[in-house]
PDB file of N, CA and C in Angstrom:
ATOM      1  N   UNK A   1       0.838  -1.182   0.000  1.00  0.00           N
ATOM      2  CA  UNK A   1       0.000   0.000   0.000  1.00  0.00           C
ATOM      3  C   UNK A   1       0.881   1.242   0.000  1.00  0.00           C
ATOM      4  N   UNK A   2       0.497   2.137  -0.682  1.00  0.00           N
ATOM      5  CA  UNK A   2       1.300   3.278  -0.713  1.00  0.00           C
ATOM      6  C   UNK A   2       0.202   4.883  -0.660  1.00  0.00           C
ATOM      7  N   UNK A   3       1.074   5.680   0.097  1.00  0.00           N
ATOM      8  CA  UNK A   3       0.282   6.542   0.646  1.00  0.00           C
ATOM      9  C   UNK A   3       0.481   7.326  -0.773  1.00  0.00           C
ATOM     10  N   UNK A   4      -0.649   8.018  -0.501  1.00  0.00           N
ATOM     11  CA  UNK A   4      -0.894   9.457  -2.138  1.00  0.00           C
ATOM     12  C   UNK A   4      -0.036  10.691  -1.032  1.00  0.00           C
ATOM     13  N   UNK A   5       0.472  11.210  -2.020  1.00  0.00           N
ATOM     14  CA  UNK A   5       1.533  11.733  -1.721  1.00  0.00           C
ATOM     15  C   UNK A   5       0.748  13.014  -1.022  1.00  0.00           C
ATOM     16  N   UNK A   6      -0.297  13.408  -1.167  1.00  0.00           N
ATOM     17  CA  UNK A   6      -0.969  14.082  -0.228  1.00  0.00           C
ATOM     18  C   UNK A   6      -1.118  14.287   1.558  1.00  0.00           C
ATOM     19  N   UNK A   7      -0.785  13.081   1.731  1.00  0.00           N
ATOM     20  CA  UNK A   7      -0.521  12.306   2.593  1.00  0.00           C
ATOM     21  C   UNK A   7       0.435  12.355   3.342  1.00  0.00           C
ATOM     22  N   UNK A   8       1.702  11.554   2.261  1.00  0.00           N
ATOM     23  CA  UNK A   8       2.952  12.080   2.627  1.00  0.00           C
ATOM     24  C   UNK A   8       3.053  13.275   3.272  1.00  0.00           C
ATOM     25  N   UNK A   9       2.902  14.067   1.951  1.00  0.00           N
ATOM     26  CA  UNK A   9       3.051  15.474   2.046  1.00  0.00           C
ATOM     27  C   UNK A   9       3.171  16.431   3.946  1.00  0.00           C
ATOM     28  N   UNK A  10       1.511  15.520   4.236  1.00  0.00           N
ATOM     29  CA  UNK A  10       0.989  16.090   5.273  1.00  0.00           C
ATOM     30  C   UNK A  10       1.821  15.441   6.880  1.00  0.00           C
ATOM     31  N   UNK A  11       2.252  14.573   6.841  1.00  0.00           N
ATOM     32  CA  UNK A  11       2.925  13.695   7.299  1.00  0.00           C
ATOM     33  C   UNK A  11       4.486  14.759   8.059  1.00  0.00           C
ATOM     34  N   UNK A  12       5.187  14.812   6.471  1.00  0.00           N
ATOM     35  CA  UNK A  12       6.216  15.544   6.335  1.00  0.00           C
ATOM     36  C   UNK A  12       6.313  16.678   6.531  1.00  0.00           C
ATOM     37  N   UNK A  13       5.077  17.556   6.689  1.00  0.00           N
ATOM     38  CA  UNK A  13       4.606  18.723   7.073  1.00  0.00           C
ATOM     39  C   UNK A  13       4.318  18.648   9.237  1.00  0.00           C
ATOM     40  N   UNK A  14       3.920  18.307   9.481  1.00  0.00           N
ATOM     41  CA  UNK A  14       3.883  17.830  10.660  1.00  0.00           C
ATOM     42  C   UNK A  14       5.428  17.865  11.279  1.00  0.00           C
ATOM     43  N   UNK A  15       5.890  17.323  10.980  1.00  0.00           N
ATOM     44  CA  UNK A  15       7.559  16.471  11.421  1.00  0.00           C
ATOM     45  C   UNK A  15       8.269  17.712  11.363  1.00  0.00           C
ATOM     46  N   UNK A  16       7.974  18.842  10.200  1.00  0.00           N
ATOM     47  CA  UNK A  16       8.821  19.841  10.281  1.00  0.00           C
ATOM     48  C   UNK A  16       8.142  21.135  11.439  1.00  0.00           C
ATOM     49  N   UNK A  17       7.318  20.779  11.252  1.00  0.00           N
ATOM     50  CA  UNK A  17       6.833  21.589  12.499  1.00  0.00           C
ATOM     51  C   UNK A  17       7.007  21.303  14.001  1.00  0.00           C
ATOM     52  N   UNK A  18       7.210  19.917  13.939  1.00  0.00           N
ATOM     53  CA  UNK A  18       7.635  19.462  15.442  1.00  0.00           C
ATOM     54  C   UNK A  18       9.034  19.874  15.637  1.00  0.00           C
ATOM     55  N   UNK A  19       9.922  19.750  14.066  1.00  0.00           N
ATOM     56  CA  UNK A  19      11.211  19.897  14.212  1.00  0.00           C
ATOM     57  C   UNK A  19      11.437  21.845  14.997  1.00  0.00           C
ATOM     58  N   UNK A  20      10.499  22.560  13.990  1.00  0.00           N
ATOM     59  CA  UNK A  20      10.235  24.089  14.779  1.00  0.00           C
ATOM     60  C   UNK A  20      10.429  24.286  16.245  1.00  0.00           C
ATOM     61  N   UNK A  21       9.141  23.452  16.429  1.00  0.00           N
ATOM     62  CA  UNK A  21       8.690  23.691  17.722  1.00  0.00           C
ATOM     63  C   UNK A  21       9.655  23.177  19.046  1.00  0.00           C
ATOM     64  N   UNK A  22      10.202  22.451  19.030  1.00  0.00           N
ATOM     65  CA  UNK A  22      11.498  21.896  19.351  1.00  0.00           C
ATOM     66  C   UNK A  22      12.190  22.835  19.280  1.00  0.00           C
ATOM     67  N   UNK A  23      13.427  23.243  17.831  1.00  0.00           N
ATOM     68  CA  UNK A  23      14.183  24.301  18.568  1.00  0.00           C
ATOM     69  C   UNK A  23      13.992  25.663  18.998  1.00  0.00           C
ATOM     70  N   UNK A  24      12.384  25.828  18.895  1.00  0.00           N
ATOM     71  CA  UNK A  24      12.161  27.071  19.135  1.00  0.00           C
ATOM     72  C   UNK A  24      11.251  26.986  20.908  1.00  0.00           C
ATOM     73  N   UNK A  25      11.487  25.731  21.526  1.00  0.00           N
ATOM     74  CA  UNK A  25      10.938  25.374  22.885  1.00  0.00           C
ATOM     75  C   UNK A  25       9.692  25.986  23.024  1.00  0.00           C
ATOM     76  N   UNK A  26       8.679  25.754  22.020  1.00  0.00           N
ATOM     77  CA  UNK A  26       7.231  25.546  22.088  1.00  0.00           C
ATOM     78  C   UNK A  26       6.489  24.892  22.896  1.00  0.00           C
ATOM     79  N   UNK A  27       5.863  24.877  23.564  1.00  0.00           N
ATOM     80  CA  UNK A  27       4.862  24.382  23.863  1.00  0.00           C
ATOM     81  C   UNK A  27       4.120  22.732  23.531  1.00  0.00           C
ATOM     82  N   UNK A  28       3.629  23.597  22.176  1.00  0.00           N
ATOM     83  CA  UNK A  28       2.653  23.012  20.917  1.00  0.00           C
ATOM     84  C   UNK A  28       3.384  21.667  20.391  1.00  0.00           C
ATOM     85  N   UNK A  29       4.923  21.525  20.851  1.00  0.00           N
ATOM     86  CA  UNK A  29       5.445  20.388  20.323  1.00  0.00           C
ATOM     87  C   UNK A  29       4.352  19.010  20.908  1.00  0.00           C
ATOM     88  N   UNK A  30       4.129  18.867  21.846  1.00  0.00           N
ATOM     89  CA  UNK A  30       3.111  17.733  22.245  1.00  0.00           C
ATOM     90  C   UNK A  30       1.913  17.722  20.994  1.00  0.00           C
ATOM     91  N   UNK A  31       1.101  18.448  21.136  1.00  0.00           N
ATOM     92  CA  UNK A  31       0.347  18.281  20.179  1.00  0.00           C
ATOM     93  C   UNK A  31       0.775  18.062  18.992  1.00  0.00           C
ATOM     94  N   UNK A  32       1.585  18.417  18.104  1.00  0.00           N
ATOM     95  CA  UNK A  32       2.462  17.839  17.153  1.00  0.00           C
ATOM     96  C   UNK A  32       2.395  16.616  17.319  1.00  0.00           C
ATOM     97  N   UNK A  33       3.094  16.135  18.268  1.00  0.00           N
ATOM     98  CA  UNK A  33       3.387  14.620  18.829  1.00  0.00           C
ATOM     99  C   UNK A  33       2.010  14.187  18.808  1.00  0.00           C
ATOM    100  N   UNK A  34       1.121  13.996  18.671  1.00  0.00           N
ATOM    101  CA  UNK A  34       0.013  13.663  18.852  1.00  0.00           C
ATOM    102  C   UNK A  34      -0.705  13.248  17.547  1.00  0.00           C
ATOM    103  N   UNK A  35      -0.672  14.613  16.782  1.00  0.00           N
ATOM    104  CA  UNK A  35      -0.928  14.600  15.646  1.00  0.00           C
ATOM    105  C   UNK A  35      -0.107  13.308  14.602  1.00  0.00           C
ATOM    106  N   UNK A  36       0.782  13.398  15.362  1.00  0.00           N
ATOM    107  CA  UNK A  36       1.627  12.513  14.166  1.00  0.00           C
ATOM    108  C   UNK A  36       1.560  10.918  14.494  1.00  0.00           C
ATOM    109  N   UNK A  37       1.457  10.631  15.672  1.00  0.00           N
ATOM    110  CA  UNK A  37       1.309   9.625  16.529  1.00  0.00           C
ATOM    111  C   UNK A  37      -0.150   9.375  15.628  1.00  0.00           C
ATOM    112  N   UNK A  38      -1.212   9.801  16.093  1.00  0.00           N
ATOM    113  CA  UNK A  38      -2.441   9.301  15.242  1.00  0.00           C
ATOM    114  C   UNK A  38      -2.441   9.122  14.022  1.00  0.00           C
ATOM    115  N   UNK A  39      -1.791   9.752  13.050  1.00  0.00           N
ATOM    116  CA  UNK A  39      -1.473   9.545  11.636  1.00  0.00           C
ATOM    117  C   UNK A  39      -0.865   8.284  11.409  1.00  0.00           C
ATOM    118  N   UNK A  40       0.374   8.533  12.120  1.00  0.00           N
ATOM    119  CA  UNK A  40       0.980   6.787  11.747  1.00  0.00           C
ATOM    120  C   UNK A  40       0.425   5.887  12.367  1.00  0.00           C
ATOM    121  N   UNK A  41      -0.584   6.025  13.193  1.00  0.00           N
ATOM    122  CA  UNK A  41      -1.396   4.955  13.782  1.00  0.00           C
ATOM    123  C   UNK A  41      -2.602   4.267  12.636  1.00  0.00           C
ATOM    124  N   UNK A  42      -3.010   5.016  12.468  1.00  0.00           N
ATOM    125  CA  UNK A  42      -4.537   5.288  10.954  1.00  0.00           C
ATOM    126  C   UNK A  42      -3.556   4.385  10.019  1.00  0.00           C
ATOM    127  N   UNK A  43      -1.676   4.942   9.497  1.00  0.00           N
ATOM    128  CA  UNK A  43      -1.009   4.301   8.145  1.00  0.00           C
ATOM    129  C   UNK A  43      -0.144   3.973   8.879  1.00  0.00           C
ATOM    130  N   UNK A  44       0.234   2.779   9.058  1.00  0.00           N
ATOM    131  CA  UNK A  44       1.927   2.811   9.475  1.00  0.00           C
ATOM    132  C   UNK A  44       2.777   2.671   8.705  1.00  0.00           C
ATOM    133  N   UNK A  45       2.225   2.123   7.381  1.00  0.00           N
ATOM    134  CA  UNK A  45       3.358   2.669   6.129  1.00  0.00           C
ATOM    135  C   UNK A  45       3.913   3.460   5.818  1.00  0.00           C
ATOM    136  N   UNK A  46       3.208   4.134   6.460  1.00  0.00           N
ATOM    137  CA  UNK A  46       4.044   5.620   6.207  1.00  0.00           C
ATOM    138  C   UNK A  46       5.580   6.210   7.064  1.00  0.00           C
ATOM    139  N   UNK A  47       5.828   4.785   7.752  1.00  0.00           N
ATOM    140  CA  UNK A  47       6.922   5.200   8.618  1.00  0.00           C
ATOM    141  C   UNK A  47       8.216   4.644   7.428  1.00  0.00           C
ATOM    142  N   UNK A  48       7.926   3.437   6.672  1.00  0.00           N
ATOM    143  CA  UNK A  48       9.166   3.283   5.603  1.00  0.00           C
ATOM    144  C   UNK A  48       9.112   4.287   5.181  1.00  0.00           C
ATOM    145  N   UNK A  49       8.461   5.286   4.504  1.00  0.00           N
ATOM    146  CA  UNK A  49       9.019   6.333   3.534  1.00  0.00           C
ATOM    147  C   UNK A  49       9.446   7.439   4.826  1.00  0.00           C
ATOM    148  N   UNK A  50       9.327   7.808   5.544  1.00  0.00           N
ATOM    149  CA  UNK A  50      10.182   8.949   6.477  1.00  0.00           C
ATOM    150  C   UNK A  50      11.605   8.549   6.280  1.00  0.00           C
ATOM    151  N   UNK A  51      12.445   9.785   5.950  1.00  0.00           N
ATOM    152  CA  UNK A  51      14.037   9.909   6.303  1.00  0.00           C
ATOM    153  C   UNK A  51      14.449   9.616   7.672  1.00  0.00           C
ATOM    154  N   UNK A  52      15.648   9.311   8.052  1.00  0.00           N
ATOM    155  CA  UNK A  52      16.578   8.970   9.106  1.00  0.00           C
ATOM    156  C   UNK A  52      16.138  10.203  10.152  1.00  0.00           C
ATOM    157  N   UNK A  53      16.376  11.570   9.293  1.00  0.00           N
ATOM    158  CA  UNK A  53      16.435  12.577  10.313  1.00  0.00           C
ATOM    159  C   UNK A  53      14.605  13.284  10.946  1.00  0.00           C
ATOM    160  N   UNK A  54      14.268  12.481   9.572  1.00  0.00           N
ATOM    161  CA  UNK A  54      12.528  12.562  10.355  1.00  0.00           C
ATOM    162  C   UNK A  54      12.477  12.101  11.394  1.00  0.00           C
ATOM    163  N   UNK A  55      12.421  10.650  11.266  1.00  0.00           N
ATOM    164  CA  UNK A  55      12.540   9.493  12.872  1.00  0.00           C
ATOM    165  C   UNK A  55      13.013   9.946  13.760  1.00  0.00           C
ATOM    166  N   UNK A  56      14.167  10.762  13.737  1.00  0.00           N
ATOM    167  CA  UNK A  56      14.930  11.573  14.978  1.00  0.00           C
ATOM    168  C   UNK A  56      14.343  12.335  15.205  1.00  0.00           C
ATOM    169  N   UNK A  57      13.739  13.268  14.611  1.00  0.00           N
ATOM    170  CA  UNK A  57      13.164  14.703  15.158  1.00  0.00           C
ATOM    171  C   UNK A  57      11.447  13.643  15.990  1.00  0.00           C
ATOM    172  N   UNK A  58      11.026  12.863  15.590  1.00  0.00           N
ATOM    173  CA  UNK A  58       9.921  11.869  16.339  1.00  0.00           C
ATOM    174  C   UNK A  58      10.350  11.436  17.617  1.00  0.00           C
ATOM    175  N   UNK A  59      11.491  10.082  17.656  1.00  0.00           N
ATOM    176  CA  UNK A  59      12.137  10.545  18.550  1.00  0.00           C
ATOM    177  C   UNK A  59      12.759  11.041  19.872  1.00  0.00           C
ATOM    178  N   UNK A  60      13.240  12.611  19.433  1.00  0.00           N
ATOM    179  CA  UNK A  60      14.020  13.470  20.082  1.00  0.00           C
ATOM    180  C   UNK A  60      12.469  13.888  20.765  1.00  0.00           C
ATOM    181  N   UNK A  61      11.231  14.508  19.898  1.00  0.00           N
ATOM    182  CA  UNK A  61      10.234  14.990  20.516  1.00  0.00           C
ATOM    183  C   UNK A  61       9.434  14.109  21.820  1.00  0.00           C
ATOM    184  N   UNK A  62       9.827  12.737  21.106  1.00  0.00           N
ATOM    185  CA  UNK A  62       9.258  11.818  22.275  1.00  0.00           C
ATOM    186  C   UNK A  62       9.849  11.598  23.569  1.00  0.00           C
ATOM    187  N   UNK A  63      11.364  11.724  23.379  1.00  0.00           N
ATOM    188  CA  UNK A  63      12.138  11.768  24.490  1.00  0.00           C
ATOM    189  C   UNK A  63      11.877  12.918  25.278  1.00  0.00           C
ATOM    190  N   UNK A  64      12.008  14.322  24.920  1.00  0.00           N
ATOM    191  CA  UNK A  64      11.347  15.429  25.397  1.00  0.00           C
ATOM    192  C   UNK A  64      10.289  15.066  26.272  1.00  0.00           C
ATOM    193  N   UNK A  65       9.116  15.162  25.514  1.00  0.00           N
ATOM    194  CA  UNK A  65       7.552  14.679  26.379  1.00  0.00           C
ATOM    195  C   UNK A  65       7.803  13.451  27.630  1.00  0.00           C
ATOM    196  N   UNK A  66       8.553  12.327  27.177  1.00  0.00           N
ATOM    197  CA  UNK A  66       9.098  11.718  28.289  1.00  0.00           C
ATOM    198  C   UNK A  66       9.861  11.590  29.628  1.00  0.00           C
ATOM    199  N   UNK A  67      11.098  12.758  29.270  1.00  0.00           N
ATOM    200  CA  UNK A  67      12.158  12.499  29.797  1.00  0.00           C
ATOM    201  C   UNK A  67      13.039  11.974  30.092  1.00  0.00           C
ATOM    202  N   UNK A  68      12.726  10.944  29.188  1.00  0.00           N
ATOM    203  CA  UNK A  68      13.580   9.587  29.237  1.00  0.00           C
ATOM    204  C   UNK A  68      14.578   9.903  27.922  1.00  0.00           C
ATOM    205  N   UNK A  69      15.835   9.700  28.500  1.00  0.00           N
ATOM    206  CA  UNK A  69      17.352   9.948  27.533  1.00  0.00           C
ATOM    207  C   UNK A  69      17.790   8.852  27.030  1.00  0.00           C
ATOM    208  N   UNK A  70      17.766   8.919  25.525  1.00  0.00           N
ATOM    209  CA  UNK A  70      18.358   8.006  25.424  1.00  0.00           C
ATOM    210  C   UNK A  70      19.921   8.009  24.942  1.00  0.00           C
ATOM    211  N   UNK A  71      20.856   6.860  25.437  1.00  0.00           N
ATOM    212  CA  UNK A  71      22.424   7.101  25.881  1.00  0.00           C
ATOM    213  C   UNK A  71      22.634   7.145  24.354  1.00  0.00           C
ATOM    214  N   UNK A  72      23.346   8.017  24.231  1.00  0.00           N
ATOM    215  CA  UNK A  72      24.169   8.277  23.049  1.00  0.00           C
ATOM    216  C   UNK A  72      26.054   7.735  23.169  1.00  0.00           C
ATOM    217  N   UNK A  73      26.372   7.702  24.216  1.00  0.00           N
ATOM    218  CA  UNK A  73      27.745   7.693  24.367  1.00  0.00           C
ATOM    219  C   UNK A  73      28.044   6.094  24.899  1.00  0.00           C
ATOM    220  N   UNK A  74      28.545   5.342  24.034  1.00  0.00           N
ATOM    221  CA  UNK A  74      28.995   4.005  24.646  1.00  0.00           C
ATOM    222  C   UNK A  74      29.823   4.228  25.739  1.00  0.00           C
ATOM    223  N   UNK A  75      29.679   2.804  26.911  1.00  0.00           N
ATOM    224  CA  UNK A  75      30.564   3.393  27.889  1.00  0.00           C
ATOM    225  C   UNK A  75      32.054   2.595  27.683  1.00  0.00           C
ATOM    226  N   UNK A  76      33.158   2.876  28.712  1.00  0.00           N
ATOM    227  CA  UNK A  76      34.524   2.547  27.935  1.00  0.00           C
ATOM    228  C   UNK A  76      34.468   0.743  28.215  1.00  0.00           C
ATOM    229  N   UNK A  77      34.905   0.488  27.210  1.00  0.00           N
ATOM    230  CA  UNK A  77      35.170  -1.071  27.977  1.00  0.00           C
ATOM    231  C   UNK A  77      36.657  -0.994  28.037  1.00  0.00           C
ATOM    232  N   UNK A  78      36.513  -2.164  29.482  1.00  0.00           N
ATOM    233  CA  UNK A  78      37.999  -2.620  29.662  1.00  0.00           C
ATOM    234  C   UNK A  78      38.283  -4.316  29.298  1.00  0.00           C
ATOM    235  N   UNK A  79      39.609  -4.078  29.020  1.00  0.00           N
ATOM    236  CA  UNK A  79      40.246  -5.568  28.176  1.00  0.00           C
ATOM    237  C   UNK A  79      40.631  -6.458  28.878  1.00  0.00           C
ATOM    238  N   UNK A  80      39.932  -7.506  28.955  1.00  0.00           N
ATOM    239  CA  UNK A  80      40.801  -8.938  29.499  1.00  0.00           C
ATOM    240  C   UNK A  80      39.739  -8.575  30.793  1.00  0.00           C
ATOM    241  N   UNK A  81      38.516  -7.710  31.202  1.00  0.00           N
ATOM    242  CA  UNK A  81      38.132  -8.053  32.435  1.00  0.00           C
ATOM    243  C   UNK A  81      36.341  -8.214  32.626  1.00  0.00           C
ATOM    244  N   UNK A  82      35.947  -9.025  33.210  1.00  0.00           N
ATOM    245  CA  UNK A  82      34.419  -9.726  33.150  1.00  0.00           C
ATOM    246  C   UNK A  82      34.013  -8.965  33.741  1.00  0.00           C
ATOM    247  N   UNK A  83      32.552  -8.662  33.053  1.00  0.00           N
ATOM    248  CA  UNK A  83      31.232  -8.503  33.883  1.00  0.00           C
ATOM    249  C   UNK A  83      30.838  -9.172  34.584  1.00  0.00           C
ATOM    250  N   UNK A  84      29.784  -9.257  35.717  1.00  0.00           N
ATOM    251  CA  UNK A  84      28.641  -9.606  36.090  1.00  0.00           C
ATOM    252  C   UNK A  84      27.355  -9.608  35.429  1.00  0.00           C
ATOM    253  N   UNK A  85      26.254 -10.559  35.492  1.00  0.00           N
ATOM    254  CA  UNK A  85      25.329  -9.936  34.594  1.00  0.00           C
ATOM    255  C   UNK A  85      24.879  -8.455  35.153  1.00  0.00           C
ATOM    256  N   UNK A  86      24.841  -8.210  36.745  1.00  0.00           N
ATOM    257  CA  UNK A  86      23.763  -7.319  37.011  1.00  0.00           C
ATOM    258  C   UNK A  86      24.539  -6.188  36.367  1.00  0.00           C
ATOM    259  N   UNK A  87      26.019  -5.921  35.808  1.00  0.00           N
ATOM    260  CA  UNK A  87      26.787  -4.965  35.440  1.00  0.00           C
ATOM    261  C   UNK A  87      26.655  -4.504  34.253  1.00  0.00           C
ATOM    262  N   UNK A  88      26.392  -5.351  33.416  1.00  0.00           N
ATOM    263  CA  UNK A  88      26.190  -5.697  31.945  1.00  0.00           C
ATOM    264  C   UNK A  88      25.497  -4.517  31.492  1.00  0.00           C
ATOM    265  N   UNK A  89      26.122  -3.905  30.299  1.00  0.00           N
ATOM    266  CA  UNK A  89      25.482  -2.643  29.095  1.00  0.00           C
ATOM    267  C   UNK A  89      25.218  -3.806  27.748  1.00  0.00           C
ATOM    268  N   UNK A  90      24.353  -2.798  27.282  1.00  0.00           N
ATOM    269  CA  UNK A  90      24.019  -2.907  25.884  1.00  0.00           C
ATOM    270  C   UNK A  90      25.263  -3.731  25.199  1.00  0.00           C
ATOM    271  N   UNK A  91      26.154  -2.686  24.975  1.00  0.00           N
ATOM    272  CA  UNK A  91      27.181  -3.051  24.702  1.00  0.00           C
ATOM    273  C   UNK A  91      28.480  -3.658  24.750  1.00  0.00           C
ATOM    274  N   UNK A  92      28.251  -4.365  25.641  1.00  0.00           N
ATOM    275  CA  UNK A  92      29.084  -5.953  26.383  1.00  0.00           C
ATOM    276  C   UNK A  92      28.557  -6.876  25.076  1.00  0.00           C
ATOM    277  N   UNK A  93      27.016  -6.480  24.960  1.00  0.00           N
ATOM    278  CA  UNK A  93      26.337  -7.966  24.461  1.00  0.00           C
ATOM    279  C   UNK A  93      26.718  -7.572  22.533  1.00  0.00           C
ATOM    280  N   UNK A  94      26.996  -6.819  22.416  1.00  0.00           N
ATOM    281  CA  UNK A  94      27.602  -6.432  20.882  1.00  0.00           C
ATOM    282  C   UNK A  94      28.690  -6.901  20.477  1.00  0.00           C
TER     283      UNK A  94
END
């Protein structure tokens, strides 16, 4: 199934407005979030055609409304020495 680009359009229109509202510390970004949340709910096809930096600005807005961070910075590993499980990152298991 493929969305009419009307659609798209409106989609992609949204996302840049959240992207606004974001660096301009709006308010209105939730509702954005909302808006867009119900859209891709109605199509979820419509999430293959979004760019990389769409998904981020989704996201970054969701993390916002949340507060929940997500880690960007791997932490250091050291060589030749074991975890525990309860110690264990993401990235042990990589």
């Amino acid at each position: 199934m493929t969305l009419p680009p009307s659609d798209l359009e409106q989609i992609k229109g949204k996302i840049f407005s959240l992207q606004e509202a974001l660096q301009q510390q709006l308010p209105n970004y939730v509702t954005i979030l909302r808006d867009i949340h119900r859209f891709l709910q109605a199509d979820g096809t419509a999430v293959v055609l979004l760019s990389e930096d769409e998904v981020a600005a989704i996201c970054l807005g969701l993390s916002k409304q949340t507060g929940i961070v997500i880690a960007t910075a791997a932490a250091a590993k050291g060589l030749g020495r074991k975890k525990s499980g309860a110690n264990m990152t993401l990235d042990d298991l990589m």
